[in-house]
C-alpha atoms as a PDB file:
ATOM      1  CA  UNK A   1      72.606  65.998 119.604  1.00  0.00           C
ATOM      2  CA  UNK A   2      74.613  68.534 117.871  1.00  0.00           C
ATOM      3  CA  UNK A   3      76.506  70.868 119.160  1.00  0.00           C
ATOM      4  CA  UNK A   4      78.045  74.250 118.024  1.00  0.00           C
ATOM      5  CA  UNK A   5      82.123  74.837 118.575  1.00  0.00           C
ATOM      6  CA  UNK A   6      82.677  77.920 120.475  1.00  0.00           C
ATOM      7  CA  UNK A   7      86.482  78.874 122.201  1.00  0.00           C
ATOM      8  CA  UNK A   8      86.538  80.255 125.078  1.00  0.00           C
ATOM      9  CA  UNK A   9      89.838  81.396 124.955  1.00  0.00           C
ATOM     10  CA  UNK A  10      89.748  84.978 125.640  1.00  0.00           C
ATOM     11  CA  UNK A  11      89.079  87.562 129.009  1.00  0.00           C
ATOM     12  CA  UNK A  12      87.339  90.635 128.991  1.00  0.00           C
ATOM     13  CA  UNK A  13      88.528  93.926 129.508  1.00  0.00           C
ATOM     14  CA  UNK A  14      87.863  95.591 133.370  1.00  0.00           C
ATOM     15  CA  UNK A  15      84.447  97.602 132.470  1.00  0.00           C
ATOM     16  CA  UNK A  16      84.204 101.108 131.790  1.00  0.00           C
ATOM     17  CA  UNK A  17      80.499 101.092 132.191  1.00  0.00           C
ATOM     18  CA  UNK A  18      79.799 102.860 135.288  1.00  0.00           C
ATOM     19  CA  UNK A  19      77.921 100.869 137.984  1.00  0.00           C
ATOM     20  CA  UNK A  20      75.413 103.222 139.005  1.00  0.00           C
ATOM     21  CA  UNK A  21      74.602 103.937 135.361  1.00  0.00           C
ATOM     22  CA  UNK A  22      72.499 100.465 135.349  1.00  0.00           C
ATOM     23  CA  UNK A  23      68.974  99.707 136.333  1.00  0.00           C
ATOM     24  CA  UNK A  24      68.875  96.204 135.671  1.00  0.00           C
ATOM     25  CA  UNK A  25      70.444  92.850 137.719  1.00  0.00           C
ATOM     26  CA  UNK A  26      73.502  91.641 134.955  1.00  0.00           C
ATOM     27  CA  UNK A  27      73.878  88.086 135.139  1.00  0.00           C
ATOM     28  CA  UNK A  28      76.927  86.106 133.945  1.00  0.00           C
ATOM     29  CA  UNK A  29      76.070  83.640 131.105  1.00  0.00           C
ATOM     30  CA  UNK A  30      76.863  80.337 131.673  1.00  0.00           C
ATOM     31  CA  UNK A  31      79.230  78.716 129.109  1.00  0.00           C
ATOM     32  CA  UNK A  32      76.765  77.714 126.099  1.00  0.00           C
ATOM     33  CA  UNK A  33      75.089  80.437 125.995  1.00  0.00           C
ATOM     34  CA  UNK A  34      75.496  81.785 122.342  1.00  0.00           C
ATOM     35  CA  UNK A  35      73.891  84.945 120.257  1.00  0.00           C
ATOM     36  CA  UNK A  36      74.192  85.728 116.531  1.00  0.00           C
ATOM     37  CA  UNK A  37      72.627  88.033 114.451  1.00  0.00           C
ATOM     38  CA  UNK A  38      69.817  87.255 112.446  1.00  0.00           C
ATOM     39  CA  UNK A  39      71.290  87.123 108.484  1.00  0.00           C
ATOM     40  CA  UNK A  40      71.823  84.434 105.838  1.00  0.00           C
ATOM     41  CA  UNK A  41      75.346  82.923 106.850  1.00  0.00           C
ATOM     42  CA  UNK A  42      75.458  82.314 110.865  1.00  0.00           C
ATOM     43  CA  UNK A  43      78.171  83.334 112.516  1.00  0.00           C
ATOM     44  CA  UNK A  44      78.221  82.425 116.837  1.00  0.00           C
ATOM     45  CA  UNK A  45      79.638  84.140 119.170  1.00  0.00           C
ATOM     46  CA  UNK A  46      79.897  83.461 123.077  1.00  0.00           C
ATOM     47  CA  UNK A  47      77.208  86.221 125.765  1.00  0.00           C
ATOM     48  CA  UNK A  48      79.152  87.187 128.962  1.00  0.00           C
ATOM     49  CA  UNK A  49      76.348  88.719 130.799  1.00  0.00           C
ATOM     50  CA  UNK A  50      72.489  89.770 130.265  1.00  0.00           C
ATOM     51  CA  UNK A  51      69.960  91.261 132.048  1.00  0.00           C
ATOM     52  CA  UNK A  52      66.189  91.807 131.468  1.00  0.00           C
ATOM     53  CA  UNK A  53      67.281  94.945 129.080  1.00  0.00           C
ATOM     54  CA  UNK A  54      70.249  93.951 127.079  1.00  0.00           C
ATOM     55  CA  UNK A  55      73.632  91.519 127.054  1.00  0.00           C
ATOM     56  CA  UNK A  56      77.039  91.740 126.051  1.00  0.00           C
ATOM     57  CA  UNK A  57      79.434  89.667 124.313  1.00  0.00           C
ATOM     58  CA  UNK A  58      82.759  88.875 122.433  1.00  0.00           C
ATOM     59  CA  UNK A  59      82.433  89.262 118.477  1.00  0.00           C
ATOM     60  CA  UNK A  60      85.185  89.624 115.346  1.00  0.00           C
ATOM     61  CA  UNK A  61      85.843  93.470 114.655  1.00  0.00           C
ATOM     62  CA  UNK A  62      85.405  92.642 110.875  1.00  0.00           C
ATOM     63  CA  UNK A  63      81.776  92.704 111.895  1.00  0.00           C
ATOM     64  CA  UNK A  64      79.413  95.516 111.867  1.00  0.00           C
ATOM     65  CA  UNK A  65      76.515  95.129 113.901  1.00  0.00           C
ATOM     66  CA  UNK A  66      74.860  98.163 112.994  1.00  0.00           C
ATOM     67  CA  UNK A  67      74.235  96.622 109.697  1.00  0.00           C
ATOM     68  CA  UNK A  68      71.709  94.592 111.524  1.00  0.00           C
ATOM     69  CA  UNK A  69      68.704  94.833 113.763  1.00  0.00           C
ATOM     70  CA  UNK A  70      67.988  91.222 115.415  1.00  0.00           C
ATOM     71  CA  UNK A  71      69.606  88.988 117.187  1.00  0.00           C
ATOM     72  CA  UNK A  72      68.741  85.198 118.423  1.00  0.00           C
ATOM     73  CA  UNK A  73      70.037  83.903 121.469  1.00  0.00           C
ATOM     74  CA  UNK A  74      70.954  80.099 121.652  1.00  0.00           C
ATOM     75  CA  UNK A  75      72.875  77.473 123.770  1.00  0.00           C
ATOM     76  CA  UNK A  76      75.625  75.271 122.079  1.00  0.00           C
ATOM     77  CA  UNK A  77      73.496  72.101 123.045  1.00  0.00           C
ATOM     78  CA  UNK A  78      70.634  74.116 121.332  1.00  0.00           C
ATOM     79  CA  UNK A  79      68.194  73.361 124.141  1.00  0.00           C
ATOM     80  CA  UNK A  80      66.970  76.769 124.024  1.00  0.00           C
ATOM     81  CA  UNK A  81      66.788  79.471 121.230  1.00  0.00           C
ATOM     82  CA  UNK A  82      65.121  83.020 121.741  1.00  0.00           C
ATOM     83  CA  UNK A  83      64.714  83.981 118.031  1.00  0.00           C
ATOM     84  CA  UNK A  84      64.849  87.381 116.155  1.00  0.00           C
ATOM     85  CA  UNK A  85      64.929  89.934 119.345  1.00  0.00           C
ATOM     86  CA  UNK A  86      64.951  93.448 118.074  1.00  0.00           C
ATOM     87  CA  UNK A  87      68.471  95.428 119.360  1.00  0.00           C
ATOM     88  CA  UNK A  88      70.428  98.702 119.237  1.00  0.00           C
ATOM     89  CA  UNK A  89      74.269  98.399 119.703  1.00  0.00           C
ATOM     90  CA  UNK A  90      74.941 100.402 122.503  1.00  0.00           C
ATOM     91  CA  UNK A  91      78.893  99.619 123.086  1.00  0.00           C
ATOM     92  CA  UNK A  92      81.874  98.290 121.419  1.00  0.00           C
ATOM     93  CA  UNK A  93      84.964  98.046 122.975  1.00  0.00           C
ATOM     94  CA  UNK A  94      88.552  96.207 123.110  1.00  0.00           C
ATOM     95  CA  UNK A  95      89.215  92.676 124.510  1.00  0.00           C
ATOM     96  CA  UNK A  96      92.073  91.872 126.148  1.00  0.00           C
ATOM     97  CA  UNK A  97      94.035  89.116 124.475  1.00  0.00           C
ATOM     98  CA  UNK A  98      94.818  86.134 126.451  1.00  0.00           C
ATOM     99  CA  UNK A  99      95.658  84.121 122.957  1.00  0.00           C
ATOM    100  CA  UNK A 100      97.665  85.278 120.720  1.00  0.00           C
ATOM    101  CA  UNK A 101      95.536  83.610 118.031  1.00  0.00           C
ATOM    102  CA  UNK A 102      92.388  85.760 118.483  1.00  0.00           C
ATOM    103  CA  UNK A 103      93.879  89.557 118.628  1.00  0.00           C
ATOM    104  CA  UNK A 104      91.595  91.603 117.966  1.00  0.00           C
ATOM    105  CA  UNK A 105      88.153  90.523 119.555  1.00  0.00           C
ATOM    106  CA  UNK A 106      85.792  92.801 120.526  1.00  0.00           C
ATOM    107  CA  UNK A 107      83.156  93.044 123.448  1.00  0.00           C
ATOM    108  CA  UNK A 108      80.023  94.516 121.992  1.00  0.00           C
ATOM    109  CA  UNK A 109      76.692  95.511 124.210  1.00  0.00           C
ATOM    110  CA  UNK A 110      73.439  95.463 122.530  1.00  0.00           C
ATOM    111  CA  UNK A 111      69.681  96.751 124.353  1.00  0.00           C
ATOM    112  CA  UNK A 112      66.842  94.906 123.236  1.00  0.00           C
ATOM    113  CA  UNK A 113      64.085  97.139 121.597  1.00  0.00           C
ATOM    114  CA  UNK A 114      60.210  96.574 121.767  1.00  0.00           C
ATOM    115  CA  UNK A 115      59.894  92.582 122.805  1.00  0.00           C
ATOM    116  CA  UNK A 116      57.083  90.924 122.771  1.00  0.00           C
ATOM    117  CA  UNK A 117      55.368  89.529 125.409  1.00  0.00           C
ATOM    118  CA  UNK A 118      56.229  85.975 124.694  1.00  0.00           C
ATOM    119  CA  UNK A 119      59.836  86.993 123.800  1.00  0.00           C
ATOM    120  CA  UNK A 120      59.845  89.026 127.384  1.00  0.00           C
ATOM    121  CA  UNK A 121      59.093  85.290 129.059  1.00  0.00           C
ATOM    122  CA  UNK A 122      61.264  83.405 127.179  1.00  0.00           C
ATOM    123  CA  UNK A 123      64.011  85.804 127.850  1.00  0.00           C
ATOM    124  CA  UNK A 124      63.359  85.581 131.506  1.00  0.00           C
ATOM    125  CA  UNK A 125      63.338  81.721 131.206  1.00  0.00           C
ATOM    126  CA  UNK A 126      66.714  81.930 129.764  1.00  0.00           C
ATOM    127  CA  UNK A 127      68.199  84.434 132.686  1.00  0.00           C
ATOM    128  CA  UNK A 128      66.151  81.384 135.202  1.00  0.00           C
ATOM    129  CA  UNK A 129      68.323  78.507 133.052  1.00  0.00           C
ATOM    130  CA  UNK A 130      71.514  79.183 131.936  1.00  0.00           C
ATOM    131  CA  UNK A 131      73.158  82.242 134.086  1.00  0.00           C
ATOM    132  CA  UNK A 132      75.442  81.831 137.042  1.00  0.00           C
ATOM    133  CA  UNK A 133      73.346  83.882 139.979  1.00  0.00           C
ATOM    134  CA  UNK A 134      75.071  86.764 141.629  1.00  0.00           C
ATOM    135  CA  UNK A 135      77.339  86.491 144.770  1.00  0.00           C
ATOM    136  CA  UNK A 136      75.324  87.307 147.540  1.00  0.00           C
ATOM    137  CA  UNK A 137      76.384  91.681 148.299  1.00  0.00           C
ATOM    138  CA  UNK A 138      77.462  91.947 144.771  1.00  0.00           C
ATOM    139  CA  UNK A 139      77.198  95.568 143.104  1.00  0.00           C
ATOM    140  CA  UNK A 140      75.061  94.043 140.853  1.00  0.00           C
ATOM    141  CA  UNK A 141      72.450  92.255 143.071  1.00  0.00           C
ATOM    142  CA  UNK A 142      71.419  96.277 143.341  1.00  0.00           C
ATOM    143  CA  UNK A 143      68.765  98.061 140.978  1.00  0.00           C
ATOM    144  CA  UNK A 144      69.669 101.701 140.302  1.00  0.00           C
ATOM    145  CA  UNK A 145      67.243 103.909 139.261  1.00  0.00           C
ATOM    146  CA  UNK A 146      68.593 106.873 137.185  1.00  0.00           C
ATOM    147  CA  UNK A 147      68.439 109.995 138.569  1.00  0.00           C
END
């Protein structure tokens, strides 16, 4: 089976994101898990975390998402693929090198827009499959709802 090469050679930044601004469980992607915008030449890049609502992940600067308006989520062994989910970028932010070799990477958040049904169960599939589950009193194990 083919797979996709993906380097995992970089660490995130400490979020700004406040916690009690969320309403939805984030769950850490397991290593695999892949999204790319929906356009004629595929580019990969590795999620870090998703939740029913949206995701986030590392991306190239040169890119600019707002140019597009789907996005497919995949795993490297391409097991899974969740195909053309509508999305609004909702953050883009600074990565902090650990390789020299990749400076400027970028940690972009996207919420998904109007799923459909079927895409709203495969999506929850993929948060069953291939996340790592919370740690047990974790910030995140808690649903806020906004004031």
């Amino acid at each position: 089976m083919r797979k996709l090469e993906v380097s995992d050679a970089l660490t995130p930044l400490p979020s700004t994101e406040s916690p009690d601004s969320r309403n939805h469980i984030r769950y850490q992607a397991k290593d695999g898990a892949l999204v790319s915008p929906v356009a004629s030449d595929r580019k990969y890049w590795k999620m870090l975390d998703i939740s029913s609502v949206g995701m986030s992940f590392r991306c190239l600067p040169s890119e600019d998402l707002t140019r597009f308006s789907k996005i497919d989520i995949v795993t490297q062994d391409l097991e899974f693929a969740l195909e053309g989910i509508p999305f609004e970028l909702t953050s883009d932010c600074e990565f902090e090198a650990a390789s020299t070799s990749f400076p400027n990477i970028r940690r972009c958040g996207v919420e998904f827009r109007s799923l459909t049904p079927a895409q709203e169960s495969s999506l929850a599939d993929f948060i069953r499959r291939y996340t790592v589950p919370p740690k047990t009193g974790h910030a995140d194990q808690v649903v806020r709802k906004k004031s």
